[in-house]
N, C-alpha and C. Protein backbone atom coordinates (compact mmCIF):
# COMPACT_ATOMS: atom_id res chain seq x y z
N UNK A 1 93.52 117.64 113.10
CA UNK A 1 94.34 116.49 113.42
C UNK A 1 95.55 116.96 114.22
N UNK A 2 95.95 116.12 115.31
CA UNK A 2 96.96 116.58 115.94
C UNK A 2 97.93 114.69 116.09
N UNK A 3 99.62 115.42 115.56
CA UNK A 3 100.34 114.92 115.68
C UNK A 3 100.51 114.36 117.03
N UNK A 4 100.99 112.82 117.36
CA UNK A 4 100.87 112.68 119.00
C UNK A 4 101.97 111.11 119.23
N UNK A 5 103.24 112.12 118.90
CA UNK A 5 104.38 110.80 118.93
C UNK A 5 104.88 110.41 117.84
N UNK A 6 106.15 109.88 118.15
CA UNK A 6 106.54 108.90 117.07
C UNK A 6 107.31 107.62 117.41
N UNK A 7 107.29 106.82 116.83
CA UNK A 7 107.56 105.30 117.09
C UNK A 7 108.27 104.91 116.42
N UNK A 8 109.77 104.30 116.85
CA UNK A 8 110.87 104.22 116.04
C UNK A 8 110.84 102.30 116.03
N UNK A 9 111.05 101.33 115.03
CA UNK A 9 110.81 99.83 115.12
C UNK A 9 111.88 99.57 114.17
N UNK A 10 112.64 98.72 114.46
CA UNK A 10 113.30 98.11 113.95
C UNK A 10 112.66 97.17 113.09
N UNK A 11 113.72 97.29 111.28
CA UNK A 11 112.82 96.76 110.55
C UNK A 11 113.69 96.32 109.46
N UNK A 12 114.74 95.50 109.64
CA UNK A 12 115.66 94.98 108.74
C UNK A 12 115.04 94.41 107.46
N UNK A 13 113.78 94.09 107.58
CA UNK A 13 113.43 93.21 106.27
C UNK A 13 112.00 94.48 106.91
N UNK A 14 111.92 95.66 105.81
CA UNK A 14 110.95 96.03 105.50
C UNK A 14 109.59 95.59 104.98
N UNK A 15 109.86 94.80 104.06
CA UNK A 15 108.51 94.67 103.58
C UNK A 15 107.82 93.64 104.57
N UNK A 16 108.45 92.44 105.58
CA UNK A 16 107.50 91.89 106.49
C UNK A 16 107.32 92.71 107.61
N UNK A 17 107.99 93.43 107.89
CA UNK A 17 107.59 94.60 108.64
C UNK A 17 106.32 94.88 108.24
N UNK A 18 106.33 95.81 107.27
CA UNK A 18 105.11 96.90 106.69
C UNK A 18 104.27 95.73 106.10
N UNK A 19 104.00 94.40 106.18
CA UNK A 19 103.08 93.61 106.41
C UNK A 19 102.11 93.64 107.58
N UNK A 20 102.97 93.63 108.97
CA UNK A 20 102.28 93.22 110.00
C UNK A 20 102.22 94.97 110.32
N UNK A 21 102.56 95.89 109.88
CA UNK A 21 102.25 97.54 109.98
C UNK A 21 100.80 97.59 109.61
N UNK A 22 100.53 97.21 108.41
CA UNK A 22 99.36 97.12 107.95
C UNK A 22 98.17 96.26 107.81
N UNK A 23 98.42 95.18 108.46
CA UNK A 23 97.44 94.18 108.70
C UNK A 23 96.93 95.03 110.68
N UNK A 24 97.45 95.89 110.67
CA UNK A 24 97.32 96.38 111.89
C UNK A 24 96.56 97.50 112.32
N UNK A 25 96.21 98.27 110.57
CA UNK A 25 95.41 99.51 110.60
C UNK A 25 93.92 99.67 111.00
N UNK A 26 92.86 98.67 111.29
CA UNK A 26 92.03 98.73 111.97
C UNK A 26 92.23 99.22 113.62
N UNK A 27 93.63 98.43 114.30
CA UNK A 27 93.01 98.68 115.36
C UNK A 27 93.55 99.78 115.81
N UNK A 28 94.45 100.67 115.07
CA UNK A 28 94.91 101.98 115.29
C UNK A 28 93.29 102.87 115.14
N UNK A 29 92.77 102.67 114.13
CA UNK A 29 91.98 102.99 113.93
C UNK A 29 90.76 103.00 115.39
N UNK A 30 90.53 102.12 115.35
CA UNK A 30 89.92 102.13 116.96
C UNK A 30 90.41 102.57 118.25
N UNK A 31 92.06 102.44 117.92
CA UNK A 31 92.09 103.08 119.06
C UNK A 31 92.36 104.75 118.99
N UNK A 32 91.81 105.11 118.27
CA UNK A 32 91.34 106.61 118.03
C UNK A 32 92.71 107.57 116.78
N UNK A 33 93.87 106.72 116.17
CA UNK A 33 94.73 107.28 115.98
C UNK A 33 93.36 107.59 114.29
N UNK A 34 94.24 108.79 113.71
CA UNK A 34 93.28 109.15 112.56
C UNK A 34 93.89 108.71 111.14
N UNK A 35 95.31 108.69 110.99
CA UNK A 35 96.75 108.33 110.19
C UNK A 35 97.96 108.37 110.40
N UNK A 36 98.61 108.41 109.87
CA UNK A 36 100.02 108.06 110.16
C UNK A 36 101.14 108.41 108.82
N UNK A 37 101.93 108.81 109.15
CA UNK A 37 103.25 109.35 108.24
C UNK A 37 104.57 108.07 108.44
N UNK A 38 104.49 107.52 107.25
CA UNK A 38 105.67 106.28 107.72
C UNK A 38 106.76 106.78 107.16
N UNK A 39 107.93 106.77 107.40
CA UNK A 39 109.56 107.26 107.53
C UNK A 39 110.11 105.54 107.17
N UNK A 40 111.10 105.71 106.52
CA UNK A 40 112.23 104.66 106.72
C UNK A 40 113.64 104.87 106.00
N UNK A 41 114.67 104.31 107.09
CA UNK A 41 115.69 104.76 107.06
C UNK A 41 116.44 103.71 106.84
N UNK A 42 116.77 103.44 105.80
CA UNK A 42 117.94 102.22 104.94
C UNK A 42 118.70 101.85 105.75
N UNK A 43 119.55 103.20 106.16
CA UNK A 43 120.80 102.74 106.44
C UNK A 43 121.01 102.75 108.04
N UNK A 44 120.11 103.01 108.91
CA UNK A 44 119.83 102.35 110.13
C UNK A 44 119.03 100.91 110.12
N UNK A 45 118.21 100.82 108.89
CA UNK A 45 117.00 99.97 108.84
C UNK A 45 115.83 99.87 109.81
N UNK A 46 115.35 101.17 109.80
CA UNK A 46 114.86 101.50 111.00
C UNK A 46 113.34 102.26 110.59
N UNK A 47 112.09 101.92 111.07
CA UNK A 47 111.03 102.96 110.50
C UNK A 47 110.87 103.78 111.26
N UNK A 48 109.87 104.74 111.05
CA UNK A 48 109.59 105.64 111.84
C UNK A 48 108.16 105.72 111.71
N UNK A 49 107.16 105.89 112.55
CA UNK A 49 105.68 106.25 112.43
C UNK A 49 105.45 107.51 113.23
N UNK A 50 104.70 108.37 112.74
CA UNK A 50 104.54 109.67 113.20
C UNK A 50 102.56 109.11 113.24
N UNK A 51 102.17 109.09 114.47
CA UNK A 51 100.80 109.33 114.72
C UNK A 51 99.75 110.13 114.80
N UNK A 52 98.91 110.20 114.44
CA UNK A 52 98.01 111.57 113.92
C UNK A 52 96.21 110.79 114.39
N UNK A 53 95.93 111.99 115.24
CA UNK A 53 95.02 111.72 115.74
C UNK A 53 94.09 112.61 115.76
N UNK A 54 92.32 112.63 115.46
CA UNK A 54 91.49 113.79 115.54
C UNK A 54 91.62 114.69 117.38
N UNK A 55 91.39 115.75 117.00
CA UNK A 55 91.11 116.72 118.21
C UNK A 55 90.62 115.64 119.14
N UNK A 56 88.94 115.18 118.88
CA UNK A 56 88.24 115.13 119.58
C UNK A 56 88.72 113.24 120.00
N UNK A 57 89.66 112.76 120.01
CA UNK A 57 89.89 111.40 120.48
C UNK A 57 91.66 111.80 120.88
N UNK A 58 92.19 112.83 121.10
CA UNK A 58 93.10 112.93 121.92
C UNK A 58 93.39 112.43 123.00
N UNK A 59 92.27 112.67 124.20
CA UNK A 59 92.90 112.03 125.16
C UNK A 59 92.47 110.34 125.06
N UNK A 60 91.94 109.34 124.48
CA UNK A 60 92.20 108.23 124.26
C UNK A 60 93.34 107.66 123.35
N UNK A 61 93.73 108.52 122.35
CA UNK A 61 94.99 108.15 121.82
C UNK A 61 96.13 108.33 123.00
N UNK A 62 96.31 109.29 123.75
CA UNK A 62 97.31 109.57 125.02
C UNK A 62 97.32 108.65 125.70
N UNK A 63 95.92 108.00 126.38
CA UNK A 63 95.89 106.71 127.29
C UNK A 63 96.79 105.59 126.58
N UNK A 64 96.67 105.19 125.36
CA UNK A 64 96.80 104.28 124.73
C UNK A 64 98.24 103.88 124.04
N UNK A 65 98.86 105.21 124.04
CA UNK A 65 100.27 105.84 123.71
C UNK A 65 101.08 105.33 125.14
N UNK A 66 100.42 105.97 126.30
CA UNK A 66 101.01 105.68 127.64
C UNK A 66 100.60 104.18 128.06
N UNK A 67 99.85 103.46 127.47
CA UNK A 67 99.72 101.87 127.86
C UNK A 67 100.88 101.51 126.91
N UNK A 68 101.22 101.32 126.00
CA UNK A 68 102.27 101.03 124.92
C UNK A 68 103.62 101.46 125.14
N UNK A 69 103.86 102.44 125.43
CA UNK A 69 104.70 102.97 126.03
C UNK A 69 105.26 101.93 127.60
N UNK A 70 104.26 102.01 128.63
CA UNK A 70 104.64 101.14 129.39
C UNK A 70 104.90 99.69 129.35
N UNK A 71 104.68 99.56 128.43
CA UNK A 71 104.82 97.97 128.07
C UNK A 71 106.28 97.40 127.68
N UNK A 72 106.98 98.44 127.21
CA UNK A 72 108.10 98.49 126.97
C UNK A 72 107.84 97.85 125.37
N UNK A 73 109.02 96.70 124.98
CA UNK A 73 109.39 96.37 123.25
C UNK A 73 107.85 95.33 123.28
N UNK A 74 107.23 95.51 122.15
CA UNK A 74 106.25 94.89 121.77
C UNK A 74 106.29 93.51 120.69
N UNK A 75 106.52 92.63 121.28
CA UNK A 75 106.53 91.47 120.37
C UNK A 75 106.27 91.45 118.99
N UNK A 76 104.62 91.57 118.77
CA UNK A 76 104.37 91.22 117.33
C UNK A 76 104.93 92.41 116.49
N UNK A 77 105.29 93.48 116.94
CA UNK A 77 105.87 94.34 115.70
C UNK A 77 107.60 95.31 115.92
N UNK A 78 108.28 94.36 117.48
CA UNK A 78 109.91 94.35 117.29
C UNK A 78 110.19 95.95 117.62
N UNK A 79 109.48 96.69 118.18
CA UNK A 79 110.05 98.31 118.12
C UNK A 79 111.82 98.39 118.44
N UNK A 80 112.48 98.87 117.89
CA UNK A 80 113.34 99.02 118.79
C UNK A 80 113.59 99.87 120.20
N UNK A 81 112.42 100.33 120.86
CA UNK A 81 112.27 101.42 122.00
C UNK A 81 110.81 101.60 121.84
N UNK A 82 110.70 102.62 123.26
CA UNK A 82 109.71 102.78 123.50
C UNK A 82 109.15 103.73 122.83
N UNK A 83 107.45 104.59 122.77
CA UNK A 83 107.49 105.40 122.22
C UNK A 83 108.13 106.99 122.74
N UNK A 84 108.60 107.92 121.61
CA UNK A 84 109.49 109.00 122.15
C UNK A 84 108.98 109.73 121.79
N UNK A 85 108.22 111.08 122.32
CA UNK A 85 108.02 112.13 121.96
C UNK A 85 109.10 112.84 120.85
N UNK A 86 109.95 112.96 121.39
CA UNK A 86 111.17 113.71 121.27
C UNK A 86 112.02 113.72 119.85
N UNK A 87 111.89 112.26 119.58
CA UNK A 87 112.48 111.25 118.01
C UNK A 87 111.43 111.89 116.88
N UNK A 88 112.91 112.31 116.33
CA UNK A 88 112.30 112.69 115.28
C UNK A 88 112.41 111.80 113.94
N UNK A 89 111.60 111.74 112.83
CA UNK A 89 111.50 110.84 111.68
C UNK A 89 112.97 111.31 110.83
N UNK A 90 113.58 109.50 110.82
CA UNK A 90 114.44 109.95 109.67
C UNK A 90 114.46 109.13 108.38
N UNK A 91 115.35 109.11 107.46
CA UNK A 91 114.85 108.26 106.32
C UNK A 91 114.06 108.76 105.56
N UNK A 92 113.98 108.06 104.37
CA UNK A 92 112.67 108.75 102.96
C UNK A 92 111.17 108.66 103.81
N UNK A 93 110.25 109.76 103.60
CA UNK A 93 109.21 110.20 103.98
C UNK A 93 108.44 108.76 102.57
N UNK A 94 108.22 107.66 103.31
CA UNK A 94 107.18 106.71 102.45
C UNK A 94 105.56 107.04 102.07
N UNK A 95 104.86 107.37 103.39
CA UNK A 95 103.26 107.51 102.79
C UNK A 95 102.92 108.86 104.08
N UNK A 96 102.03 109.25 104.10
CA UNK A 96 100.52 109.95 105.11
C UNK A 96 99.94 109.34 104.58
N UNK A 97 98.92 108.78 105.66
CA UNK A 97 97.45 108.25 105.31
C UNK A 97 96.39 108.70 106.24
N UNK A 98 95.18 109.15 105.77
CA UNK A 98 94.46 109.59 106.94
C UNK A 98 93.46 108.39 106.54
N UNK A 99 93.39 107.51 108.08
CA UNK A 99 92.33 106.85 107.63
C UNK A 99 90.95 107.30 107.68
């Protein structure tokens, strides 16, 4: 599994957040990601998703990272930014899940 980004979303009311986070895990799933490490940070109110993807669906998670990325803030789930290599997870370490 290789780590590939992280995604910082604004998320003042967590739990409808991590509603529409998770009514969402199929299509991560399809689109090749493998799990995910969720972060959240109280006192920014801010999550963090760290993406995790098999070897062999790398470069479709990359395409798919760079379509999202270009899209800029994404409606149904409020990011606050785009995705950042660079951002690192802050806040209590919540779950890994490999789907």
């Amino acid at each position: 599994m290789t780590r590939i980004g992280v995604v910082r979303h604004s998320a003042p009311d967590f739990a409808a957040w991590r509603k529409k986070f998770d009514e969402r895990m199929a299509v991560r799933k399809a689109n090749g990601w493998t799990g995910h490490e969720l972060y959240y940070d109280e006192a920014k109110q801010e999550a963090y998703v760290v993406h995790t993807v098999g070897d062999d669906k790398l470069d479709l998670a990359k395409k798919h990272m760079e379509f999202f990325k270009a899209q800029g803030k994404r409606i149904e789930m409020k990011p606050s930014g785009n995705p950042d290599h660079s951002l690192m997870p802050r806040g209590n370490k919540i779950e890994e899940v490999v789907y």
